[in-house]
Protein backbone atom coordinates (compact mmCIF):
# COMPACT_ATOMS: atom_id res chain seq x y z
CA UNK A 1 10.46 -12.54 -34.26
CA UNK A 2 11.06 -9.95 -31.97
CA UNK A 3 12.56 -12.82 -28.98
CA UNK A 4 14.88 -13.51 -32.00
CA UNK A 5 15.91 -10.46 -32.39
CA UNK A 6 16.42 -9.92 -28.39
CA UNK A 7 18.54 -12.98 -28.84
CA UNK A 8 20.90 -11.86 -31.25
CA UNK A 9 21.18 -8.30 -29.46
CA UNK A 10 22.30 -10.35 -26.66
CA UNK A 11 24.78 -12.81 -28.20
CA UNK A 12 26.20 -9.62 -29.96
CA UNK A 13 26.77 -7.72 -26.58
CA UNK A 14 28.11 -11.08 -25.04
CA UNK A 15 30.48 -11.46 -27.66
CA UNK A 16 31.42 -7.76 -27.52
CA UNK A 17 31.83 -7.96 -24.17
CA UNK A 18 34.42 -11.09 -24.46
CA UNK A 19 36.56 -9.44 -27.03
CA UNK A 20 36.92 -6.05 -25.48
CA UNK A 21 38.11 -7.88 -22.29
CA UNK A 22 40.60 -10.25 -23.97
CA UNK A 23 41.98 -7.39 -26.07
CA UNK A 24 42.44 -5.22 -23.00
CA UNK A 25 44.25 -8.35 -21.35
CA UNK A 26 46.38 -8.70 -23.86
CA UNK A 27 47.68 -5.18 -23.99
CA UNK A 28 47.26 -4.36 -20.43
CA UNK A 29 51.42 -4.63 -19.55
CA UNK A 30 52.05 -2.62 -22.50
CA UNK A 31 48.95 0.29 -20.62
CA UNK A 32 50.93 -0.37 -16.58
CA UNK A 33 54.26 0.70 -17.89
CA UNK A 34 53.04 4.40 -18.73
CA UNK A 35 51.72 4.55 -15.13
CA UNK A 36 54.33 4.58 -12.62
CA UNK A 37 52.73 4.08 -9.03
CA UNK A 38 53.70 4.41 -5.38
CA UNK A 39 55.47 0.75 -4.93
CA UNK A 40 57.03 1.26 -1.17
CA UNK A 41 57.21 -0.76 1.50
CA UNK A 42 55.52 1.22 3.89
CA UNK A 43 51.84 0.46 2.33
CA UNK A 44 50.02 1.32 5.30
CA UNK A 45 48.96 4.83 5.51
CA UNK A 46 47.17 7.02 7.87
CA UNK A 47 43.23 7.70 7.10
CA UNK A 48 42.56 11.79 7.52
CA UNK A 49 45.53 11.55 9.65
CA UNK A 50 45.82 9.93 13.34
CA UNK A 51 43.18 11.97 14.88
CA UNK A 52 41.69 11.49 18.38
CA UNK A 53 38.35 13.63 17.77
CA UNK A 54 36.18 13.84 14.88
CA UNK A 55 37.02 17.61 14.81
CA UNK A 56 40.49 16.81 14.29
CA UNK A 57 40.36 14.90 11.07
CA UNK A 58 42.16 15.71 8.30
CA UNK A 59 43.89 18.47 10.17
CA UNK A 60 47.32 19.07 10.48
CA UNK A 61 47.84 18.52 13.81
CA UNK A 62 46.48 14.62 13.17
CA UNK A 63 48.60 14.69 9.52
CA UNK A 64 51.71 15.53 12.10
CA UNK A 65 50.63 12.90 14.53
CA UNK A 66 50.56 10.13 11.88
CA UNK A 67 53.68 10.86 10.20
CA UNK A 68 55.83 11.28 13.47
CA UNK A 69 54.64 7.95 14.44
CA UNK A 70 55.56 6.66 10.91
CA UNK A 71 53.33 7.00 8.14
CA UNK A 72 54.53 7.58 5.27
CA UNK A 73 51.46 9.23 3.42
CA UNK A 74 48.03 9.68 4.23
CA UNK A 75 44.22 9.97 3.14
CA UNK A 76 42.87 13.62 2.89
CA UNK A 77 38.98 14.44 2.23
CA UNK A 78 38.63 17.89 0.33
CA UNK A 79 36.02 19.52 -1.87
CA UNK A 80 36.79 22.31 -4.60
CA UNK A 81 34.95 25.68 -3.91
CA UNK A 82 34.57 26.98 -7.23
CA UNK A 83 33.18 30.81 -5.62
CA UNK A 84 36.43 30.92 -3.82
CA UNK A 85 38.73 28.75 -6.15
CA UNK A 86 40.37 26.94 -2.95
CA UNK A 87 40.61 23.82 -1.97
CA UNK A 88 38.91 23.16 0.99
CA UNK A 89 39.86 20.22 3.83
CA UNK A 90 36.81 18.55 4.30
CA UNK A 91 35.07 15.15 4.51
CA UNK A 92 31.58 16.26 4.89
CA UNK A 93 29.78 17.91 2.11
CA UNK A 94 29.60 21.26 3.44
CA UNK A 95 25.72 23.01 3.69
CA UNK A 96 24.76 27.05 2.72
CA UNK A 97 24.40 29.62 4.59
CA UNK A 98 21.41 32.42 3.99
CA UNK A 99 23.69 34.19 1.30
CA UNK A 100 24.40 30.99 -0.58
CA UNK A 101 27.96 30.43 0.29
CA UNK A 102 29.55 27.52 1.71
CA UNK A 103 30.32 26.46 5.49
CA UNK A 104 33.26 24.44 6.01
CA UNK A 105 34.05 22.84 9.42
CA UNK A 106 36.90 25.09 11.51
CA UNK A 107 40.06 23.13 11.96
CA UNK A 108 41.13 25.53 15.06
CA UNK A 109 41.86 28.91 13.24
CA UNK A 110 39.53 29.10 10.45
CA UNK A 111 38.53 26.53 7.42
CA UNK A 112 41.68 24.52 6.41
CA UNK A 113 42.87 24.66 2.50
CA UNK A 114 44.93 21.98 1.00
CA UNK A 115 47.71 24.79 -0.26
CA UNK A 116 48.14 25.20 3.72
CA UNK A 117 47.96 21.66 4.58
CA UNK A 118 50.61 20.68 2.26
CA UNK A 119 53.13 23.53 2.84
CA UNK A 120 52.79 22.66 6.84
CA UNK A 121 53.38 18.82 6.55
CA UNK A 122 53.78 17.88 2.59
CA UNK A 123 57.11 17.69 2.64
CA UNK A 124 58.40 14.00 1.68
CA UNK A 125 55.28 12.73 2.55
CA UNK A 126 52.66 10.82 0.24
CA UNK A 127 48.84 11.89 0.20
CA UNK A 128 45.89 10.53 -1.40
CA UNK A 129 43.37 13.35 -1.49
CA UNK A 130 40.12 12.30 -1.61
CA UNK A 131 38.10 14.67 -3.81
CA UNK A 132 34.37 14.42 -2.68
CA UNK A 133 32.92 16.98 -4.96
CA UNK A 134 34.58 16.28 -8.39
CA UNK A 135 30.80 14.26 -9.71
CA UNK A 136 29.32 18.37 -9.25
CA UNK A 137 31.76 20.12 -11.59
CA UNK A 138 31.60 21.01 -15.11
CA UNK A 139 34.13 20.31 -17.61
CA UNK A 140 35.14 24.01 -17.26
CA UNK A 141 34.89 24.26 -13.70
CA UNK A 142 37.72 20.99 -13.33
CA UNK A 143 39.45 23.00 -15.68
CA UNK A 144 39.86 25.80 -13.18
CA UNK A 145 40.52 23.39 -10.67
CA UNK A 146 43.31 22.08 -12.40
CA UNK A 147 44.65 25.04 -12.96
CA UNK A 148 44.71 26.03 -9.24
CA UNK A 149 46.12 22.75 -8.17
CA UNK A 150 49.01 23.15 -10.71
CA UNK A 151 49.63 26.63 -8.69
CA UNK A 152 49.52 25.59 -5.16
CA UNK A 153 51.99 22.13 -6.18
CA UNK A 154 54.46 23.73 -7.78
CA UNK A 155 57.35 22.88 -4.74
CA UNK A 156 59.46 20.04 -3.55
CA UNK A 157 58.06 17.85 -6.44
CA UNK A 158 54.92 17.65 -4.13
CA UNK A 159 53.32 16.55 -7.37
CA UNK A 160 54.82 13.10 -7.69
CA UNK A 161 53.69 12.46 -4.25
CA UNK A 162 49.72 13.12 -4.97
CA UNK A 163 47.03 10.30 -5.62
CA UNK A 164 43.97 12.15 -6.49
CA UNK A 165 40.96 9.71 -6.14
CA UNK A 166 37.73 10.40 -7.74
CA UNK A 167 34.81 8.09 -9.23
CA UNK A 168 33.92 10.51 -12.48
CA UNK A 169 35.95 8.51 -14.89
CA UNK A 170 35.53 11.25 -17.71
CA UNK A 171 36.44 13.99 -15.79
CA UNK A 172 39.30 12.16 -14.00
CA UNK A 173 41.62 11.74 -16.58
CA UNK A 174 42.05 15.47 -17.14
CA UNK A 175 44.06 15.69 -14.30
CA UNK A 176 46.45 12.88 -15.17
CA UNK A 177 46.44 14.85 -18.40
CA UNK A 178 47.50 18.00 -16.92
CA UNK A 179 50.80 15.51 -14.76
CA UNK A 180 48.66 14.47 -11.63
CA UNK A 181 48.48 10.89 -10.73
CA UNK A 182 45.08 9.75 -10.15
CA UNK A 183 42.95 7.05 -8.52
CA UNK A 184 39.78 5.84 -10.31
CA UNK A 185 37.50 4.95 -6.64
CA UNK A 186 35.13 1.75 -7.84
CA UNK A 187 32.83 -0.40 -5.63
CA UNK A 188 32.96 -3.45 -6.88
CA UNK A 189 30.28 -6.59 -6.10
CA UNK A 190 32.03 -8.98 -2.97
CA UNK A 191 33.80 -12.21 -4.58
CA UNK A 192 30.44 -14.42 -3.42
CA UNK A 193 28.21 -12.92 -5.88
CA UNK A 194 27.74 -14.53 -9.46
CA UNK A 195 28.12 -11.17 -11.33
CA UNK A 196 30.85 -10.16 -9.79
CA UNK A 197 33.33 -10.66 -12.52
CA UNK A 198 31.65 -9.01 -14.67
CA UNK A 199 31.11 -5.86 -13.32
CA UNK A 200 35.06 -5.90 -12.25
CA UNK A 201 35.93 -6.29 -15.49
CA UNK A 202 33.75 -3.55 -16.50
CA UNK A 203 36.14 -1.41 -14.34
CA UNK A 204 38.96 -3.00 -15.62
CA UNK A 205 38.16 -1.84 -19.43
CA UNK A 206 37.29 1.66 -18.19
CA UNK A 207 41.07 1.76 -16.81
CA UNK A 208 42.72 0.49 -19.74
CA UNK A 209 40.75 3.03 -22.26
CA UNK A 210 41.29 5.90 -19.72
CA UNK A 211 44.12 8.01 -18.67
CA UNK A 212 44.22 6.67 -15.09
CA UNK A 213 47.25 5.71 -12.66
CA UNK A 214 45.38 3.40 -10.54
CA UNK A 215 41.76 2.10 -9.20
CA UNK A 216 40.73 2.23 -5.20
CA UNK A 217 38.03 0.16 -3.56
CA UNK A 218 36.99 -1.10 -0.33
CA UNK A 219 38.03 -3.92 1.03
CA UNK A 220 34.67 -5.42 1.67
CA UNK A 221 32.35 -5.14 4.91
CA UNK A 222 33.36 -9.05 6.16
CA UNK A 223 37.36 -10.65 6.62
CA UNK A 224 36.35 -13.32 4.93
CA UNK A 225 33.97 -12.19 1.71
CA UNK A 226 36.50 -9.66 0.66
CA UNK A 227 35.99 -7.63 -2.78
CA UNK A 228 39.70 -7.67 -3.59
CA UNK A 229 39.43 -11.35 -3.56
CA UNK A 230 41.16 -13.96 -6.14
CA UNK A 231 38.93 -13.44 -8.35
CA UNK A 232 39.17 -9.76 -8.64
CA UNK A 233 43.33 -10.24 -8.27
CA UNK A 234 42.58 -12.68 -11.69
CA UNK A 235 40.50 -10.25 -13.39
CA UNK A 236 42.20 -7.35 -12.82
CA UNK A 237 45.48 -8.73 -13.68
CA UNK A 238 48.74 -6.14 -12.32
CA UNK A 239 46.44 -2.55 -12.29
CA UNK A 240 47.89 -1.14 -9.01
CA UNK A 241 44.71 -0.73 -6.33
CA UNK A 242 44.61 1.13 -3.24
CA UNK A 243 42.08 0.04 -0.60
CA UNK A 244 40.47 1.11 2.11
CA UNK A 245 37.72 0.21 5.05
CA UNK A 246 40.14 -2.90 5.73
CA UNK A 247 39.19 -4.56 9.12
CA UNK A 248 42.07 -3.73 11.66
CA UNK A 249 42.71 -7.74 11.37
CA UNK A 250 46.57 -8.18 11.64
CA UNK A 251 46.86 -11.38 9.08
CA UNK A 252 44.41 -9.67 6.47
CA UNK A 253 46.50 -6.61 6.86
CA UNK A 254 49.70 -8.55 7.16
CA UNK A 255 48.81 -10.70 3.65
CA UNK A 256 47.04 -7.59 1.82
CA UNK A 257 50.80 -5.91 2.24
CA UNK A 258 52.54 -8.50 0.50
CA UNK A 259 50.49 -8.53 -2.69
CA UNK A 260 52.80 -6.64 -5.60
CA UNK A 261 49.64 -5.40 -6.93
CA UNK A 262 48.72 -4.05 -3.63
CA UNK A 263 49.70 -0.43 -2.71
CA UNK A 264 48.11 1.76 -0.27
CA UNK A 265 45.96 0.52 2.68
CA UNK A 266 43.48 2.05 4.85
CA UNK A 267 42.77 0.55 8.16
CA UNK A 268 39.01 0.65 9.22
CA UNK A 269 36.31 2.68 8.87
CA UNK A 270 36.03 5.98 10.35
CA UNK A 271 38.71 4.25 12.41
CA UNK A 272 42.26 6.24 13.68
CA UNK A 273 44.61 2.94 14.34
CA UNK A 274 48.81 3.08 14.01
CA UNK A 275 49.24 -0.13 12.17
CA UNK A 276 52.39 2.24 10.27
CA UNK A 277 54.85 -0.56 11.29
CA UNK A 278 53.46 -3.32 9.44
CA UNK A 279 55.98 -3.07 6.87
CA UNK A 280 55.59 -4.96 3.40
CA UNK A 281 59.56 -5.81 2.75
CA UNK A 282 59.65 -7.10 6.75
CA UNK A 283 56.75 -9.31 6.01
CA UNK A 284 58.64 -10.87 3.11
């Protein structure tokens, strides 16, 4: 009786499963066209910047570096300091001192916020700002968040221009609520594993039934056993992806930029490389 039973809970959930997936198919055009999405040419952009120290990442000297040499946008790590309600630039999660406060790396005169990094180099440029603390915050605490990001962004349409990227898919979609586009960052199985549809797909309903401009994922630790592979392009139909770790392998780089769906790519892993001029409309 009760393997029965454990059978039918099963078939259920399969079947479940099925038609969530082919409804979301079938309405998933209807779901891209309220999400407008950086569609350039210029899809590669500059990870923390084109630093040549680890000290120097995500600072503004590297930002400048990068975009002189042609980036068009770049990858920023930052965590929210709810004690000081600032934005901090930082990759690493930062540790406490003796009074409980937070130490943030110096970026040459003092701890770098993301108000002063984008008033020194936002202009025109694109950023995806890689929010490493968003998981630790309470619905009221992203709420204050929000609310200081809406103060610091309100120039030069800086807004349009900024990809936040988080993996808390509840919390998430309150800042595409309050006008921010946002990036939903998934790991995915690699293409050569059996289950690997499935959990894409899983991903793939979690976009569709949340508020949420586009998903980011790595590319996959081997050239040829990529994540982002046809199966995931199948599955996944046209939701925009951003990816990063990509192997600095010119004709993975070089076919990755002519994919429509396609449209931001990082280049390595903890790895500062000008590949700027590959150039998606030149490789056509």
């Amino acid at each position: 009786m009760i393997a029965k039973i454990f059978v039918f809970i099963i078939l259920v959930l399969v079947l479940a499963y099925n038609a969530t997936v082919a409804y979301v198919d079938a309405n998933m055009a209807a779901r891209l066209q309220e999400r407008p999405t950086y569609n350039e040419c210029h899809k590669i952009w500059a990870a923390r910047g084109l630093y040549e120290t680890r000290a120097e990442q995500n600072s503004i000297a590297a930002m400048q570096r990068a975009f002189g040499l042609g980036a068009h946008g770049a990858e920023v790590d930052f965590h929210y300091d709810i004690q000081m309600n600032r934005f901090i630039i930082s990759h690493d999660h930062p540790k406490k001192d003796k009074e409980g406060n937070y130490i943030y790396p110096d970026k040459g005169e003092g701890i770098l916020t993301l108000e002063t990094l984008l008033k020194a180099v936002g202009t025109g440029h694109y950023f995806w700002l890689d929010y490493k603390n968003l998981d630790h915050l309470s619905n009221a605490q992203t709420q204050a968040a929000i609310a200081r990001l809406l103060e610091i962004t309100d120039f030069d349409n800086i807004r349009e221009r900024l990809y936040i990227e988080g993996s808390n898919p509840l919390l998430l979609p309150m800042y595409t609520d309050a006008g921010f586009r946002t990036i939903l960052g998934i790991h995915p199985l690699p293409g050569s594993n059996p289950l690997s549809s499935i959990v894409i797909n899983g991903y793939k309903i979690a976009y569709y039934f949340k508020n949420i401009t586009a998903l980011a994922m790595p590319y996959g630790k081997k050239v040829n056993d990529p994540i982002y592979d046809t199966t995931a392009q199948k599955n996944l139909k046209d939701i925009p992806v951003f990816i990063f770790h990509t192997p600095d392998d010119e004709p993975t780089l070089r076919s990755l930029v002519q994919m429509k769906t396609v449209r931001v790519v990082l280049v390595g892993k903890d790895l500062s490389i000008n590949r700027y001029a590959i150039d998606a409309c030149k490789e056509q």
